[in-house]
Structure formats: structure tokens, C-alpha cells
C-alpha atoms as a PDB file:
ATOM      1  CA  UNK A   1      73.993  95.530 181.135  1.00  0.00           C
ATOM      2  CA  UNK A   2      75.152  97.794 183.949  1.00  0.00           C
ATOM      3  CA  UNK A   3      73.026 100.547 184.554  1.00  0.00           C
ATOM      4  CA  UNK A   4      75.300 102.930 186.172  1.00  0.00           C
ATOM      5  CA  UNK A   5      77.366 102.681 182.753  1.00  0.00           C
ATOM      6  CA  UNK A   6      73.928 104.514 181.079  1.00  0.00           C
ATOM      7  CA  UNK A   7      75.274 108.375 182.077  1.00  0.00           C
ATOM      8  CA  UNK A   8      78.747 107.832 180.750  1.00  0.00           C
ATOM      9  CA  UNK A   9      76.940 106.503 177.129  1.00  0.00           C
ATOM     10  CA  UNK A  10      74.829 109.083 177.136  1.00  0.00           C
ATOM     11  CA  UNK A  11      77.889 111.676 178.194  1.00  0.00           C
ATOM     12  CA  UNK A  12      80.037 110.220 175.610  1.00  0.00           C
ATOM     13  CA  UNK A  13      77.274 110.182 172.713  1.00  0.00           C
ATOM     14  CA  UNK A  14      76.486 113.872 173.795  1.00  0.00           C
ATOM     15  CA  UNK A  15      79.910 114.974 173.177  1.00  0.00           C
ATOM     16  CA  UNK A  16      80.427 113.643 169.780  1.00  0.00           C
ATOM     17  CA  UNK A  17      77.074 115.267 168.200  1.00  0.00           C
ATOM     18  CA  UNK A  18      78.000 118.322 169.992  1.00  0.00           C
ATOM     19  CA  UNK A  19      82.317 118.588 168.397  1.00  0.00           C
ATOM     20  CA  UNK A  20      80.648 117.204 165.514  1.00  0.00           C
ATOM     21  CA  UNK A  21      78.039 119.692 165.644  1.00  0.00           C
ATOM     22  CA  UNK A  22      80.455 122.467 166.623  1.00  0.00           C
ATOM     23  CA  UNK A  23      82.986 122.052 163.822  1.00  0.00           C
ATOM     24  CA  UNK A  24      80.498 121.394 161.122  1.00  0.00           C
ATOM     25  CA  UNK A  25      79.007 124.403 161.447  1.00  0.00           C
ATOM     26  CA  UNK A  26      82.518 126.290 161.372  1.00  0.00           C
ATOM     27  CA  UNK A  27      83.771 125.037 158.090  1.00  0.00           C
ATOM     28  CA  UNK A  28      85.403 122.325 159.476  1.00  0.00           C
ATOM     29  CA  UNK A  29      83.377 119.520 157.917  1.00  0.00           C
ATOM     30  CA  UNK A  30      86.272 117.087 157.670  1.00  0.00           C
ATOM     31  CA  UNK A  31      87.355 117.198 161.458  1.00  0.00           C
ATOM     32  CA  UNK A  32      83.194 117.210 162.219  1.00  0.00           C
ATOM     33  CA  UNK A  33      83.149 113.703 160.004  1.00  0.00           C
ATOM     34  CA  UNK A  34      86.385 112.692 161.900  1.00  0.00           C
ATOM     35  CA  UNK A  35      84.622 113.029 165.129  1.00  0.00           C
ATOM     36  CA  UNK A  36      81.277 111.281 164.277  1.00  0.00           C
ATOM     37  CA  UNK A  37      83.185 108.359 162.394  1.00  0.00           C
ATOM     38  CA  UNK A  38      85.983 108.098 165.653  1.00  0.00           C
ATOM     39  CA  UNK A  39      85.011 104.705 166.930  1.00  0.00           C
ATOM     40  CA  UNK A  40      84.362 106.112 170.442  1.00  0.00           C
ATOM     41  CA  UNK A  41      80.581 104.949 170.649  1.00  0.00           C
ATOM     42  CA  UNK A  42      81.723 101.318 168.906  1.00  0.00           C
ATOM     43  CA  UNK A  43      84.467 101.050 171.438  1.00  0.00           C
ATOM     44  CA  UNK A  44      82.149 101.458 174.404  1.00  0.00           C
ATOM     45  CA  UNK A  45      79.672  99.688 173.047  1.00  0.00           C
ATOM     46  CA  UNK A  46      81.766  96.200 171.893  1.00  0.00           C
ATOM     47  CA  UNK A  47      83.824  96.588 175.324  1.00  0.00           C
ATOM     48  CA  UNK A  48      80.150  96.759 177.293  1.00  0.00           C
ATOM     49  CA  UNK A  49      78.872  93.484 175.144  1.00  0.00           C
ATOM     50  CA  UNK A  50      82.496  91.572 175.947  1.00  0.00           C
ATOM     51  CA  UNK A  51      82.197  92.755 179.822  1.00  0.00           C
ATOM     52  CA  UNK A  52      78.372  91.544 179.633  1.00  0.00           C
ATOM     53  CA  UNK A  53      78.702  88.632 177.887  1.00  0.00           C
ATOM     54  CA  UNK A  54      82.253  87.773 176.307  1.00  0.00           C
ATOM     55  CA  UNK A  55      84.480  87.333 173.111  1.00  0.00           C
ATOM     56  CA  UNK A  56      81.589  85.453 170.769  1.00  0.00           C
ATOM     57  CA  UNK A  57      79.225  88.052 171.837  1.00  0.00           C
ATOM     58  CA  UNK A  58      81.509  90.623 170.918  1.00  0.00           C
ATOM     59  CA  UNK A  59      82.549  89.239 167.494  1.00  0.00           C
ATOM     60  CA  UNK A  60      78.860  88.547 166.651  1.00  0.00           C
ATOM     61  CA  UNK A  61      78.065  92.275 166.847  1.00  0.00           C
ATOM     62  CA  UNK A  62      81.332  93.685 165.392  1.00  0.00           C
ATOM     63  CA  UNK A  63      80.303  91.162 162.090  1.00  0.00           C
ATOM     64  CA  UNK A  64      76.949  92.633 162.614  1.00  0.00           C
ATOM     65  CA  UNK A  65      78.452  96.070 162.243  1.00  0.00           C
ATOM     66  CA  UNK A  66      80.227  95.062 158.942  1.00  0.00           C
ATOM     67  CA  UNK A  67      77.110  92.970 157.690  1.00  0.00           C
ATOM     68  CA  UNK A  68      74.995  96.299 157.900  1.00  0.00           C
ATOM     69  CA  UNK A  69      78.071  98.595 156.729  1.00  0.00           C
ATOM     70  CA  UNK A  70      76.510  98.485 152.777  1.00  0.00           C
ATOM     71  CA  UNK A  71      73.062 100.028 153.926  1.00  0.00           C
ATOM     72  CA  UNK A  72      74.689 102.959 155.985  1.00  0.00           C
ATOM     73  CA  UNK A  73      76.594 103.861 152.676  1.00  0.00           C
ATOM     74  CA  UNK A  74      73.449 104.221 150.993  1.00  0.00           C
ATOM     75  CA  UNK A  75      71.973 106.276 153.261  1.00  0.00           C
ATOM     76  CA  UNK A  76      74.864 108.689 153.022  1.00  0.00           C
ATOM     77  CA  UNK A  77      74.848 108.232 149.867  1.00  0.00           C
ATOM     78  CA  UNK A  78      71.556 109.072 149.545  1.00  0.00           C
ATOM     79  CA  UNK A  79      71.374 112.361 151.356  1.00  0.00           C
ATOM     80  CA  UNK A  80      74.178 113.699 149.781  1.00  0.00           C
ATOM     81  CA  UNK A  81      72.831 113.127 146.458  1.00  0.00           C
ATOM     82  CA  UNK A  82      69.480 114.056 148.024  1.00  0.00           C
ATOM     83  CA  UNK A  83      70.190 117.211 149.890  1.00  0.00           C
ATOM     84  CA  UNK A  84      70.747 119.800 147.221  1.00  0.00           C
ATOM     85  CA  UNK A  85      67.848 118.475 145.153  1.00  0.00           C
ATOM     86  CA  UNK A  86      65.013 117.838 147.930  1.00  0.00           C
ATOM     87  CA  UNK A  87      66.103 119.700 151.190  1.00  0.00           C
ATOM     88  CA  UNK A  88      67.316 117.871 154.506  1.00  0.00           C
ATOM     89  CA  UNK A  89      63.963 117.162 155.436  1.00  0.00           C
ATOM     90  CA  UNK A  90      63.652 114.728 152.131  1.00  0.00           C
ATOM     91  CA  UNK A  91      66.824 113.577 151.890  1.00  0.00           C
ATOM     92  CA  UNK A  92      66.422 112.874 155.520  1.00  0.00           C
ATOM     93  CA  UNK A  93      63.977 110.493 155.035  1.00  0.00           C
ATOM     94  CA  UNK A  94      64.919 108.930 152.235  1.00  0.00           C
ATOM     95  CA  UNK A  95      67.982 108.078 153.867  1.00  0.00           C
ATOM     96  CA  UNK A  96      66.757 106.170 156.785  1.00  0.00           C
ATOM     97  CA  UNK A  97      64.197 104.398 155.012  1.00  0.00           C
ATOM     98  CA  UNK A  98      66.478 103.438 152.088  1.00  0.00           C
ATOM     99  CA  UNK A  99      68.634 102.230 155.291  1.00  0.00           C
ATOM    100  CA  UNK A 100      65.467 100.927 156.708  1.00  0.00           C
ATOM    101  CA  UNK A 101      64.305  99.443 153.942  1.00  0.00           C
ATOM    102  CA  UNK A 102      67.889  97.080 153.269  1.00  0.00           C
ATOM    103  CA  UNK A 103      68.708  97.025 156.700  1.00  0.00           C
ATOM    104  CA  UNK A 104      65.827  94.578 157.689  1.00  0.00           C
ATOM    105  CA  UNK A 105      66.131  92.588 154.218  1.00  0.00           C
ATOM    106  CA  UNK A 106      69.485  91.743 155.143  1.00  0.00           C
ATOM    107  CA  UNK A 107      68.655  90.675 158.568  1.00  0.00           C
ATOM    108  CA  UNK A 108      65.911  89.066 157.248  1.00  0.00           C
ATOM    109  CA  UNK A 109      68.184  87.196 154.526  1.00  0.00           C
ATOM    110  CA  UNK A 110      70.731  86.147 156.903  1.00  0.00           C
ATOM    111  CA  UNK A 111      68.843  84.697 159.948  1.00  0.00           C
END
């Protein structure tokens, strides 16, 4: 991994949770999701792993990505369902560790 690349990650990151952020809290929750789904930090990231290391590397993780896809639904699944009932503190947490939870059981299942 390069180091210098660190600041623009952390630059790019930044500036999605911030539009995100921004437009969320404007009534614009459909542009906000947009802008946090845009494949911005996956582009960087796959590009930095083929620079680093090359095209199996590369397709390894972007399987990865789809192999973990199912519990990220759940967790958004979760807090919306969640939210209303228990707060965003609750729903929060029951989020990541449902995503936690079959996150690491997949990994666990396919190694």
C-alpha cells in the first residue's frame, strides 16, 4: 500500500459522509443514498488492490464484496425496521451485530 495515497482516502471518504450528510438532512434522502451507494470508495479501493497487487487480487475482493452483500442488507434492513420502534441508538446496534454476527459465519463457512 502507498502511504501517500492515505490523505486522498481519507479526503474522498470525508466528502461522501459529509454530501451524504448534507442532503439527508435537507429532505433529500434519495440523492444522500445516491451519494453513499456511488462506488467512489469501491473504485479507489479495487484500483489501490490491482496497483498493489494485480487482477486476481482485485477479483478476490470484488467477489468478497458480493459474498458479504446479503449481511449488509440485513443490517439495513434491520435499522429501518428498527429505527421507529427502538431509536437509532438500538437499531444501531442491532444492525452491526446482525451484520457482525453473519458476516464472520460466512467467512467462517467459506474459508
Amino acid at each position: 500500500m502507498d502511504i501517500k495515497m492515505l490523505p486522498v482516502y481519507f479526503v474522498i471518504g470525508g466528502a461522501v459522509v459529509s454530501a451524504a450528510t448534507y442532503f439527508g438532512s435537507h429532505a433529500k434522502s434519495l440523492l444522500a443514498a445516491f451519494i453513499a451507494f456511488f462506488p467512489a470508495i469501491s473504485v479507489v479501493t479495487i484500483c489501490s488492490i490491482y496497483l498493489a497487487s494485480g487482477t486476481d487480487a482485485a477479483v478476490s475482493y470484488t467477489r468478497s464484496m458480493l459474498i458479504l452483500l446479503p449481511p449488509w442488507v440485513l443490517y439495513v434492513v434491520a435499522v429501518l425496521f428498527l429505527l421507529p420502534r427502538i431509536g437509532l441508538a438500538g437499531s444501531l446496534i442491532t444492525g452491526i451485530v446482525t451484520y457482525l454476527g453473519i458476516a464472520l459465519l460466512i467467512m467462517r463457512l467459506t474459508q
